[in-house]
N, C-alpha and C. Protein backbone atom coordinates (compact mmCIF):
# COMPACT_ATOMS: atom_id res chain seq x y z
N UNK A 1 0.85 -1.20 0.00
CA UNK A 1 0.00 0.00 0.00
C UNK A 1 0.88 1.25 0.00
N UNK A 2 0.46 2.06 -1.23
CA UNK A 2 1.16 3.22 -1.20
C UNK A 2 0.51 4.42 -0.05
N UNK A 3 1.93 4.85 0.77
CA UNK A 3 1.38 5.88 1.68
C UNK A 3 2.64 6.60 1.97
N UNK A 4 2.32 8.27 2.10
CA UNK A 4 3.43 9.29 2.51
C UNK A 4 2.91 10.18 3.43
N UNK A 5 4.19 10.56 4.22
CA UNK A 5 3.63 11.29 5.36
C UNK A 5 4.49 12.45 5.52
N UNK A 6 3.69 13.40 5.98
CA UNK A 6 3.95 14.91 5.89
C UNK A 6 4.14 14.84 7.35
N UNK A 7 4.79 16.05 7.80
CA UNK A 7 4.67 16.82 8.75
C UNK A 7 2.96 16.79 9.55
N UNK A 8 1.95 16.71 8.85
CA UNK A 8 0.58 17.24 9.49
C UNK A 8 -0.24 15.97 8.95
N UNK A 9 0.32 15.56 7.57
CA UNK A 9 -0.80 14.79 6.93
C UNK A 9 0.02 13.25 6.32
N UNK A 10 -1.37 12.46 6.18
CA UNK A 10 -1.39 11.16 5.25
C UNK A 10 -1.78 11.12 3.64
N UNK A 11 -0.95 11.23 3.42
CA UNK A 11 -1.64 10.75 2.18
C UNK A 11 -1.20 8.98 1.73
N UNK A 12 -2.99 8.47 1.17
CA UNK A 12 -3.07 7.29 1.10
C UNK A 12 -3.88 7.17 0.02
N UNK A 13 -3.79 5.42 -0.17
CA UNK A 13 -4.92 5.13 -1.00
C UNK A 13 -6.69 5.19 -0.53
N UNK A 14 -7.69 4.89 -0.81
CA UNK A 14 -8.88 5.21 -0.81
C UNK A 14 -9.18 4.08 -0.06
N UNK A 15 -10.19 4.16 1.05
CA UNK A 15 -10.96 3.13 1.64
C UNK A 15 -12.38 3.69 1.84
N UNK A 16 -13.28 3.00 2.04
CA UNK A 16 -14.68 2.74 2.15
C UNK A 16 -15.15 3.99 2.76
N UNK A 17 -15.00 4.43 3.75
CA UNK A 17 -14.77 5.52 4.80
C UNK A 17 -14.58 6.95 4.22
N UNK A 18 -14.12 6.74 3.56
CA UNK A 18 -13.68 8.13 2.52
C UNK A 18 -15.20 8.75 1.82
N UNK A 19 -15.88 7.72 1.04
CA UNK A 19 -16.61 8.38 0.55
C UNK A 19 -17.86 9.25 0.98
N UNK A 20 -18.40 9.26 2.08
CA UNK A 20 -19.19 10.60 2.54
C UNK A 20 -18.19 11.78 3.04
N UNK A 21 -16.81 11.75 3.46
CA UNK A 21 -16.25 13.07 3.46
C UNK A 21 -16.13 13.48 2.28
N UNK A 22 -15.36 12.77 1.29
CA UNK A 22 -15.34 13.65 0.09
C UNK A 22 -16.33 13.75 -0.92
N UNK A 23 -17.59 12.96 -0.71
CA UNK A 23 -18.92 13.65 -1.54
C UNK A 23 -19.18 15.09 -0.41
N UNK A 24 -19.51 15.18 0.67
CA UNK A 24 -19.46 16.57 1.48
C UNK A 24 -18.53 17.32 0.80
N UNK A 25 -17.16 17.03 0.75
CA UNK A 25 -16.58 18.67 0.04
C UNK A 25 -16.54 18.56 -1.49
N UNK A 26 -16.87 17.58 -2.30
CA UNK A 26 -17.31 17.93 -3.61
C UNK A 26 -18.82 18.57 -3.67
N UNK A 27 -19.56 18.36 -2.84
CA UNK A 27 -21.27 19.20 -2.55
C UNK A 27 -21.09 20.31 -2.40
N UNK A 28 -19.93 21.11 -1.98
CA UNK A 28 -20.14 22.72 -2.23
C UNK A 28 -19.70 23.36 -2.98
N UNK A 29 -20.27 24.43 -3.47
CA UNK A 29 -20.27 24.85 -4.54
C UNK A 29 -19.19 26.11 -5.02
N UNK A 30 -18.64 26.26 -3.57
CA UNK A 30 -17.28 27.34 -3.83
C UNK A 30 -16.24 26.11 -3.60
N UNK A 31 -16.15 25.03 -3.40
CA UNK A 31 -15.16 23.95 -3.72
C UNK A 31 -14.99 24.07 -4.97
N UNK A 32 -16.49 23.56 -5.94
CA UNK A 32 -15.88 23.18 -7.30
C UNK A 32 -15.92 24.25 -8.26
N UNK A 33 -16.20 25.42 -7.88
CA UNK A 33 -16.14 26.50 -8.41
C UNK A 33 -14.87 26.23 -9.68
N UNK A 34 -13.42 25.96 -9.34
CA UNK A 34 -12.78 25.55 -10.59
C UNK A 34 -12.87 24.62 -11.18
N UNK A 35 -13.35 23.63 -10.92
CA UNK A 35 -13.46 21.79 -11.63
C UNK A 35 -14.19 21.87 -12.78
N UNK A 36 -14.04 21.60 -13.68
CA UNK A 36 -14.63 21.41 -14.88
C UNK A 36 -15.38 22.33 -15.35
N UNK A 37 -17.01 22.61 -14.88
CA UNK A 37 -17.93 23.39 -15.20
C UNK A 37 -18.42 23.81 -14.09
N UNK A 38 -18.04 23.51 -12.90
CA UNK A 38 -17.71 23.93 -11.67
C UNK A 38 -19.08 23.35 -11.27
N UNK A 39 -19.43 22.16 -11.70
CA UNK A 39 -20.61 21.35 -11.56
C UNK A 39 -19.95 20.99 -9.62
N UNK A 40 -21.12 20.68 -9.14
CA UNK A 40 -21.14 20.29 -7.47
C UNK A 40 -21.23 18.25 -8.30
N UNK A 41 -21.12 17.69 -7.19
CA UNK A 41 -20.62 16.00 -7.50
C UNK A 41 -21.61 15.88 -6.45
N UNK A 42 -22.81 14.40 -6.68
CA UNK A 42 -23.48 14.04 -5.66
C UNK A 42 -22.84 12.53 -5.07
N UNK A 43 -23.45 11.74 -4.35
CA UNK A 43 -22.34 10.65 -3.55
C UNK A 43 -22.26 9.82 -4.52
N UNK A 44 -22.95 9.36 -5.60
CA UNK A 44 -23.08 8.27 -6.79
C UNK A 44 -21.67 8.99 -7.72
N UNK A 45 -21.74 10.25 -8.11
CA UNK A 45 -20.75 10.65 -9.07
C UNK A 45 -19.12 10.80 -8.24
N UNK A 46 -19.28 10.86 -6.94
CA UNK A 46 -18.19 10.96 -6.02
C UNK A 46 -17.43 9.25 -5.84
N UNK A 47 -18.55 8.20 -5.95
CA UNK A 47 -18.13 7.28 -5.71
C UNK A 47 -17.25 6.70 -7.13
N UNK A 48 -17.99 7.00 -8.25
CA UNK A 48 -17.59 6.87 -9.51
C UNK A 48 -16.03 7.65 -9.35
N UNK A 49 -15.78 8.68 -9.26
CA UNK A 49 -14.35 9.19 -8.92
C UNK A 49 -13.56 8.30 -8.30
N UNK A 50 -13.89 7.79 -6.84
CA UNK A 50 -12.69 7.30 -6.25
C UNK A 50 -12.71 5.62 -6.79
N UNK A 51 -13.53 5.21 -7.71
CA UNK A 51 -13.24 3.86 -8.21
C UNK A 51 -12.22 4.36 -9.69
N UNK A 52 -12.44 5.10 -9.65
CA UNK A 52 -11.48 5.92 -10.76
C UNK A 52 -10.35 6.10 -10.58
N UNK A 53 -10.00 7.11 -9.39
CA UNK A 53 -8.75 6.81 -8.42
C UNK A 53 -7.89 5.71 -8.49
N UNK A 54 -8.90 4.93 -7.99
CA UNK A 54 -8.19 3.54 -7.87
C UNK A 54 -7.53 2.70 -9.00
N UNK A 55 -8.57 2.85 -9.88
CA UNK A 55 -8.22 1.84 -11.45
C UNK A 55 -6.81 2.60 -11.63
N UNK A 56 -6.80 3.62 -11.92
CA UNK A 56 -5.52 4.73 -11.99
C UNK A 56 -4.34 4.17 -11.26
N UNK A 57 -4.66 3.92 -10.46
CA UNK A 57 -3.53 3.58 -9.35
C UNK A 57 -3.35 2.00 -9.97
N UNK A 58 -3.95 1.41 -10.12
CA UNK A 58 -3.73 0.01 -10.60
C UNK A 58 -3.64 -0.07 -12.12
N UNK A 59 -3.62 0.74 -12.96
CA UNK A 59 -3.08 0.57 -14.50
C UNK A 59 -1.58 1.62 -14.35
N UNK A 60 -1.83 2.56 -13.56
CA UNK A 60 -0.30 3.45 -13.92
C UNK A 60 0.61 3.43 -12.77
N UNK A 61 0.27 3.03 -11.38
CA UNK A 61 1.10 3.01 -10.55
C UNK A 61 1.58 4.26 -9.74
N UNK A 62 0.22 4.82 -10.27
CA UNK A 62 0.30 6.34 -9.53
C UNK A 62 -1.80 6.67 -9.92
N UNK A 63 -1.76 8.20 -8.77
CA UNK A 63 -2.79 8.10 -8.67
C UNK A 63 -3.13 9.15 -8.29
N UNK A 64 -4.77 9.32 -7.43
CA UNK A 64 -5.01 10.19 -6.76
C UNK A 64 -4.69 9.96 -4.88
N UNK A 65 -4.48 10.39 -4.47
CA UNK A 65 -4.41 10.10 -2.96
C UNK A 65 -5.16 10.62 -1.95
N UNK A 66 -6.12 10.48 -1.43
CA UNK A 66 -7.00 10.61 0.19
C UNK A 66 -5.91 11.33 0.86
N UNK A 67 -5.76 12.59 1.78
CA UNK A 67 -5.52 13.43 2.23
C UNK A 67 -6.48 12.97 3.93
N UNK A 68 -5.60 13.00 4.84
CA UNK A 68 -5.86 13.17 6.34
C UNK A 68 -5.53 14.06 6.81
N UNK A 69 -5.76 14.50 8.54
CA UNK A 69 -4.91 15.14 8.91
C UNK A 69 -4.58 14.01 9.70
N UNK A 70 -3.30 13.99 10.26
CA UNK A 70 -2.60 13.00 11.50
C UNK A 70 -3.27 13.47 12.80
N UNK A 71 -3.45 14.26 12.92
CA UNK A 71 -4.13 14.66 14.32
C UNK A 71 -5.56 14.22 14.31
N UNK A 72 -6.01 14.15 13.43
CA UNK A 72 -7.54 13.70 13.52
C UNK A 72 -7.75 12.86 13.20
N UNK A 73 -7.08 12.38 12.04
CA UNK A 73 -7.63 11.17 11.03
C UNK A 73 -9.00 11.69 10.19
N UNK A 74 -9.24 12.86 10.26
CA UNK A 74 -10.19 13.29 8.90
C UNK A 74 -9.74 13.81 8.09
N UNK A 75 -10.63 12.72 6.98
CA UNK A 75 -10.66 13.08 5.31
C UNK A 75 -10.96 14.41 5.37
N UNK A 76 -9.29 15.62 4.74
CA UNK A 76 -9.34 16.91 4.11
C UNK A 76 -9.94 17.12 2.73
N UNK A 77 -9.65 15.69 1.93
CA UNK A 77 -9.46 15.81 0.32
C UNK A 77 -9.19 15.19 -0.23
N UNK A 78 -8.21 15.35 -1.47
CA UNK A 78 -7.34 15.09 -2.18
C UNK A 78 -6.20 15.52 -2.48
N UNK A 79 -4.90 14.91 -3.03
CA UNK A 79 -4.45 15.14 -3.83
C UNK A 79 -3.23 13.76 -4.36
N UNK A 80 -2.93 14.20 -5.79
CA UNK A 80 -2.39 13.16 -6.65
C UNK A 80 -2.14 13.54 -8.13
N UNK A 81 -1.87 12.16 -8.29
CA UNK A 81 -1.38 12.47 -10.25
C UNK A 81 -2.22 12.25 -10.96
N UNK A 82 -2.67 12.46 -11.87
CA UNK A 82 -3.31 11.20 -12.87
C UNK A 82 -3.28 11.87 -14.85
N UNK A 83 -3.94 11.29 -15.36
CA UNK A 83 -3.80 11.50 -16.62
C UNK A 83 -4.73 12.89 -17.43
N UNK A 84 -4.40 13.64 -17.45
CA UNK A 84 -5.17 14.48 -18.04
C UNK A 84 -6.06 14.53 -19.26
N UNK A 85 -6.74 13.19 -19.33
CA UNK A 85 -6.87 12.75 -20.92
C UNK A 85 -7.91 14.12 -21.26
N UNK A 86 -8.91 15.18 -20.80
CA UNK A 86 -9.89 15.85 -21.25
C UNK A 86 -9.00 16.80 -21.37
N UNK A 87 -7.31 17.05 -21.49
CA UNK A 87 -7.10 18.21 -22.37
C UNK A 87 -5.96 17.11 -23.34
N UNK A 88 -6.59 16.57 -24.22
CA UNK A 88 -5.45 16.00 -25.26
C UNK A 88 -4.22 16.65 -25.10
N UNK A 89 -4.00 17.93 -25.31
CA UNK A 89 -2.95 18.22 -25.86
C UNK A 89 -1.87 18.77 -24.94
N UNK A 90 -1.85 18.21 -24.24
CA UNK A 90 -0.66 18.16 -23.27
C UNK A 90 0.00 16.29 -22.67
N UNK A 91 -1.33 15.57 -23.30
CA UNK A 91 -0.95 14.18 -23.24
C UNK A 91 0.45 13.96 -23.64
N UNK A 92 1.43 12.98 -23.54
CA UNK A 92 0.89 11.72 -22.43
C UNK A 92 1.19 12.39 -20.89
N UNK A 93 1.64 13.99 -20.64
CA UNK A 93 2.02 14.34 -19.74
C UNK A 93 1.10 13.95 -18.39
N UNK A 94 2.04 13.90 -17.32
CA UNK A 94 0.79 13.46 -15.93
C UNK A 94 0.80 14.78 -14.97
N UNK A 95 -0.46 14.96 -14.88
CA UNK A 95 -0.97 15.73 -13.90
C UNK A 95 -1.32 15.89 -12.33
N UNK A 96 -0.56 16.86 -12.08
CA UNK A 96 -0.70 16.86 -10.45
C UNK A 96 -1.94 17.78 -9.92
N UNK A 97 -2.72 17.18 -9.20
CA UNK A 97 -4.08 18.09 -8.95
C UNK A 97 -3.98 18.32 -7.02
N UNK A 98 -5.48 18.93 -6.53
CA UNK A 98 -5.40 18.57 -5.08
C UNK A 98 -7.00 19.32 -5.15
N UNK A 99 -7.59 18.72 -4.04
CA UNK A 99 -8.84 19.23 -3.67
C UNK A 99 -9.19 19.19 -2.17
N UNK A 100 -9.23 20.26 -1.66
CA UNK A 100 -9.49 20.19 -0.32
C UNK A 100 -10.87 20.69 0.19
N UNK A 101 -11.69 20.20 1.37
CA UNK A 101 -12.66 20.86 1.83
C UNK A 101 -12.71 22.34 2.15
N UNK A 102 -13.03 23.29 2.19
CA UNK A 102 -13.04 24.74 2.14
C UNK A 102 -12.69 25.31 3.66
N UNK A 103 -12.88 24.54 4.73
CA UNK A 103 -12.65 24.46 6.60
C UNK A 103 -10.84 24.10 6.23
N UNK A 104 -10.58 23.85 5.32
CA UNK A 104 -8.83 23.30 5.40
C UNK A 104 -7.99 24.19 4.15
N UNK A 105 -9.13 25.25 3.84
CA UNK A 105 -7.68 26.68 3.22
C UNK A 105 -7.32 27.19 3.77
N UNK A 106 -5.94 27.74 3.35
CA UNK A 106 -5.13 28.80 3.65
C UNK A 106 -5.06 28.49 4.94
N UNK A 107 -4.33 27.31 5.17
CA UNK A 107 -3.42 26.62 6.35
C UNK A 107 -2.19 25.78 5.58
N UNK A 108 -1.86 25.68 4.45
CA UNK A 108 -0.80 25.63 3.79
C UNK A 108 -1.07 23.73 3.54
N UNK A 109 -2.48 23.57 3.45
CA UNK A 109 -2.51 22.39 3.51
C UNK A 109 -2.19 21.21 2.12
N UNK A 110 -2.90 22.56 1.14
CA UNK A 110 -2.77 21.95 -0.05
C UNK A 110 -0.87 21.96 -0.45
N UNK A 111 -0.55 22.86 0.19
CA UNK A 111 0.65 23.15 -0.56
C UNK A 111 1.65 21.83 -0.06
N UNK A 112 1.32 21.45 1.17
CA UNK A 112 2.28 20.12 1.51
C UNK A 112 2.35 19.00 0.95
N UNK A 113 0.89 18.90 0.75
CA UNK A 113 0.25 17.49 0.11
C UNK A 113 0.77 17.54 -1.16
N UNK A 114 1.04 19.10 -2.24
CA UNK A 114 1.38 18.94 -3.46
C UNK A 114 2.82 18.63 -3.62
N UNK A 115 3.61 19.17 -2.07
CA UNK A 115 5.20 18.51 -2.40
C UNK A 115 5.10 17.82 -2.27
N UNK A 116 4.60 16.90 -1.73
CA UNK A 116 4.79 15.36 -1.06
C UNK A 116 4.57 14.54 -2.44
N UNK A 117 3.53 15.20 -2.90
CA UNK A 117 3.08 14.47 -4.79
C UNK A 117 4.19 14.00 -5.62
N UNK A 118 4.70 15.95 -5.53
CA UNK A 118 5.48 16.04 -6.52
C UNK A 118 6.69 15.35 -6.22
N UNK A 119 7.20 15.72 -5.04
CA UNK A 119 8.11 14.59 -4.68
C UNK A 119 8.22 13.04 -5.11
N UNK A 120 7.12 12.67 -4.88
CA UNK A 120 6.79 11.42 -5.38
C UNK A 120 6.32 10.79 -6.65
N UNK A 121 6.59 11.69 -7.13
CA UNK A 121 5.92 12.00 -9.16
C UNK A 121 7.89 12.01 -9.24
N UNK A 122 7.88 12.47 -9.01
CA UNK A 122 9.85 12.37 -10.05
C UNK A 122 10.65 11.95 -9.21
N UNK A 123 10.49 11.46 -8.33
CA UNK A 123 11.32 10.64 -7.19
C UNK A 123 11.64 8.99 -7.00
N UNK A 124 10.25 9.19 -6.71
CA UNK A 124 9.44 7.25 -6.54
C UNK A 124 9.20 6.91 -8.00
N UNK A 125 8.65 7.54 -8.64
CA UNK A 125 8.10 7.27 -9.60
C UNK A 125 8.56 7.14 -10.63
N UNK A 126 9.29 8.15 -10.87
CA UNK A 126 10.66 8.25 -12.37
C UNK A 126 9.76 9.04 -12.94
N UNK A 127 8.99 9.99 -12.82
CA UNK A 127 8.43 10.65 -14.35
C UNK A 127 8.87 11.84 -14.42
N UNK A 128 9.60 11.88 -16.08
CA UNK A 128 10.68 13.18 -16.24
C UNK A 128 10.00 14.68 -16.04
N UNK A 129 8.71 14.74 -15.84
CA UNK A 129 8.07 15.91 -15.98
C UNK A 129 6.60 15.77 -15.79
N UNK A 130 6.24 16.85 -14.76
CA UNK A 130 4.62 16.94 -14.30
C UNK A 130 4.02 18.73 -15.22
N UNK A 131 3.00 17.89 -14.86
CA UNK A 131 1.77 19.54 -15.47
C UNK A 131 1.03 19.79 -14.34
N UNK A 132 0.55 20.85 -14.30
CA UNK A 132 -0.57 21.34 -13.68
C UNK A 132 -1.39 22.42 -14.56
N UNK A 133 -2.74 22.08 -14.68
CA UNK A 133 -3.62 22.65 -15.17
C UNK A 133 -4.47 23.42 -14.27
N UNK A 134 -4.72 24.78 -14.92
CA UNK A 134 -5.62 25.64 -13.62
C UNK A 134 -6.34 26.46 -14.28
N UNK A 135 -7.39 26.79 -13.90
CA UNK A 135 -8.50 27.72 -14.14
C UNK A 135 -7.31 29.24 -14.31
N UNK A 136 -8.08 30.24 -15.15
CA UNK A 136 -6.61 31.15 -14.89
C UNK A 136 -7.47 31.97 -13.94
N UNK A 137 -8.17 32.35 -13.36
CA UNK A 137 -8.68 32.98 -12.55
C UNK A 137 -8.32 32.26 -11.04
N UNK A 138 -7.91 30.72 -10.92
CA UNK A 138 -7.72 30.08 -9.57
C UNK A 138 -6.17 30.73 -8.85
N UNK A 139 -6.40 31.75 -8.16
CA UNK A 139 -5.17 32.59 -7.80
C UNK A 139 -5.15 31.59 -6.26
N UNK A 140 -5.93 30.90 -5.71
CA UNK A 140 -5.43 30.15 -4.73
C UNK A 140 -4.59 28.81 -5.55
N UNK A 141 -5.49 27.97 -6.19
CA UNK A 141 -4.30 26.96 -7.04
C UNK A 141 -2.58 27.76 -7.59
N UNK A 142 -2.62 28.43 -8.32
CA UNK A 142 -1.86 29.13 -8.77
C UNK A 142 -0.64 29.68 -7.70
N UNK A 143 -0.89 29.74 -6.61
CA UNK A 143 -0.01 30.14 -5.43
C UNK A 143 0.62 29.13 -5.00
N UNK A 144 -0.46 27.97 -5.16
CA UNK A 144 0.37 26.44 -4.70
C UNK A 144 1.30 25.77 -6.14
N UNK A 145 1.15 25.81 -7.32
CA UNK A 145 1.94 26.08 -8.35
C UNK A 145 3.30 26.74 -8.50
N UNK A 146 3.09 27.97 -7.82
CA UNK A 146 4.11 28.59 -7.69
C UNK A 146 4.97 28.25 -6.63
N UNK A 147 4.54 27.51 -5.84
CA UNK A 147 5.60 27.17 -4.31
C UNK A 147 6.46 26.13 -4.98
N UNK A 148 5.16 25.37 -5.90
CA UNK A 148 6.25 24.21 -6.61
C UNK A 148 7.15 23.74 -7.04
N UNK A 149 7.43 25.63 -7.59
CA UNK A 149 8.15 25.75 -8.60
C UNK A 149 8.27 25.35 -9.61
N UNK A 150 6.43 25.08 -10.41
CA UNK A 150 6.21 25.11 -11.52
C UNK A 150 6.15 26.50 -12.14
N UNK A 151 6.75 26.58 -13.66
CA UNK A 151 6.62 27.74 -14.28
C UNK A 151 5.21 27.79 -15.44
N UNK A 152 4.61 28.38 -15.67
CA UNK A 152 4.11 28.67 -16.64
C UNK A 152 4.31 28.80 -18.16
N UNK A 153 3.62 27.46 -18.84
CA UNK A 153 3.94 26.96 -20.07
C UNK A 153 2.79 27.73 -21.09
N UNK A 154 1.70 27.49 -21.30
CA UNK A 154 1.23 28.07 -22.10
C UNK A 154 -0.61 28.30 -21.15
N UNK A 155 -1.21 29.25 -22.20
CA UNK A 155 -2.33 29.39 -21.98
C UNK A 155 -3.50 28.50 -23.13
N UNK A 156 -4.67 27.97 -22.83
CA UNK A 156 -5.67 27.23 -23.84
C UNK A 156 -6.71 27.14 -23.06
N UNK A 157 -7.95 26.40 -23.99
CA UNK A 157 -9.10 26.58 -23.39
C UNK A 157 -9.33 25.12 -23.37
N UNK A 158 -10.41 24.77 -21.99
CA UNK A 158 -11.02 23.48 -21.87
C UNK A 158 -12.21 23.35 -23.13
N UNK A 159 -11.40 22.27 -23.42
CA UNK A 159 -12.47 21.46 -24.67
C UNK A 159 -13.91 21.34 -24.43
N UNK A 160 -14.14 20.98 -23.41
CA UNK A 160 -15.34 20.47 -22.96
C UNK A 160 -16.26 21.60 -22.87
N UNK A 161 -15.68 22.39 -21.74
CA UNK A 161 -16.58 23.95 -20.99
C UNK A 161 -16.15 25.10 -21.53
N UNK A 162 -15.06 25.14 -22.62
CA UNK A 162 -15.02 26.39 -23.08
C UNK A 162 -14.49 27.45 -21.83
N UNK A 163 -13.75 26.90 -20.60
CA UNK A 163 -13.09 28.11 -19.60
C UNK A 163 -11.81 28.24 -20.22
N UNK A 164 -11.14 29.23 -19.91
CA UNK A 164 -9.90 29.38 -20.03
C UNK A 164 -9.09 29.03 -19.09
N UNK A 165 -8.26 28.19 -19.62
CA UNK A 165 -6.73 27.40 -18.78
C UNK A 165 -5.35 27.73 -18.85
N UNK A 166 -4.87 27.54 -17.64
CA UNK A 166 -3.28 27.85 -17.78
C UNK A 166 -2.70 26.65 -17.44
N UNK A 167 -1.55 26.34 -18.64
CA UNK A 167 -0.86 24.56 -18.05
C UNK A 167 0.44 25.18 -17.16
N UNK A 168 1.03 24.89 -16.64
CA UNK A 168 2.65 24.69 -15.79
C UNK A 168 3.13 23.46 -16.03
N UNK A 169 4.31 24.17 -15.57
CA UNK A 169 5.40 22.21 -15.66
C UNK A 169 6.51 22.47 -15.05
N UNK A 170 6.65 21.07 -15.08
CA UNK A 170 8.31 21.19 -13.89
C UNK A 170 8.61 19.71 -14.59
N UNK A 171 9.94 20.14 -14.65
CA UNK A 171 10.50 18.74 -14.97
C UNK A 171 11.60 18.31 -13.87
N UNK A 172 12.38 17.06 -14.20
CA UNK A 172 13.37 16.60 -13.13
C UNK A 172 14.57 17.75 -13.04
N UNK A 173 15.24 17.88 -14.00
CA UNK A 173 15.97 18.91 -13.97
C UNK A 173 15.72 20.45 -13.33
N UNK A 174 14.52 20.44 -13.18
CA UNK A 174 14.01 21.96 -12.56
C UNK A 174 13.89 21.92 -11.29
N UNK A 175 13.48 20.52 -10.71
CA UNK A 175 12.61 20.01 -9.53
C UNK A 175 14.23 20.17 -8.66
N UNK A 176 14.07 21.15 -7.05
CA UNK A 176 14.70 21.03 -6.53
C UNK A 176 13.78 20.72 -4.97
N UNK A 177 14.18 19.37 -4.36
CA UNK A 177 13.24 18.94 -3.51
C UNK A 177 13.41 19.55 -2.31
């Protein structure tokens, strides 16, 4: 079982338990404000995600990861890698995302969970280079991007919803851990 540990947090694979915290913070609506069409997720489309998660984790060997805190043992979120297939054109590149409940911003929570990723995206993993895709208006994502020390690659629009996107990247050579 893949698992890494932060200073504050777990990140792990998905168990049973998980899914009413994270249908609760996919249900509000300044959560998904950046996600796709900034559609809210009910517990059927939430559950569909983390079996998604998982397959991910079992065809590529990387994934999304369940987010704790160590002090509590409650599900914050997410965060992880996975394939960006709904913007082709940055394929086969892998994507680092994170989603947290809205009670767990701006406590630097996302930003740990995304080193710990990224760490583990070109570390553990061997992959010469990550993306991150962001709403260009997400100036909270975008701050955690920047801690990354991902730079800013180009600007395009989501295929699907027609928002405007900004990709980043970091490769091994850039990545100083």
């Amino acid at each position: 079982m893949t698992e890494i540990r932060t200073p504050r947090l777990i990140l792990r694979r998905w168990s049973d338990d998980d899914l009413v915290p994270l249908a609760e913070i996919n249900a509000d609506p300044e959560v998904m404000r950046w996600i796709g069409d900034g559609s809210v997720r009910d517990l059927e489309r939430t559950a569909e995600d983390i079996e998604r998660y998982e397959e991910e984790w079992d065809e590529e060997g990387f994934g999304i990861f369940a987010v704790e805190l160590i002090a509590s043992g409650e599900l914050i979120g997410f965060a992880g890698l996975s394939l960006p297939e709904f913007l082709p054109e940055v394929m086969p590149d892998v994507e680092i995302g994170w989603r947290l409940g809205r009670q767990f911003w701006g406590q630097g929570y996302a930003s740990e969970a995304a080193h710990a990723v990224l760490e583990f995206a070109l570390q553990d993993r061997g992959l010469d280079r990550v993306v991150a895709i962001t709403h260009i208006s997400n100036q909270a994502s975008e701050n955690v991007i920047g801690k990354l020390g991902m730079t800013e690659e180009r600007e395009t629009t989501h295929p699907d919803f027609d928002v405007p996107l900004r990709v980043y990247s970091i490769d091994l050579t850039e990545y100083e851990a």
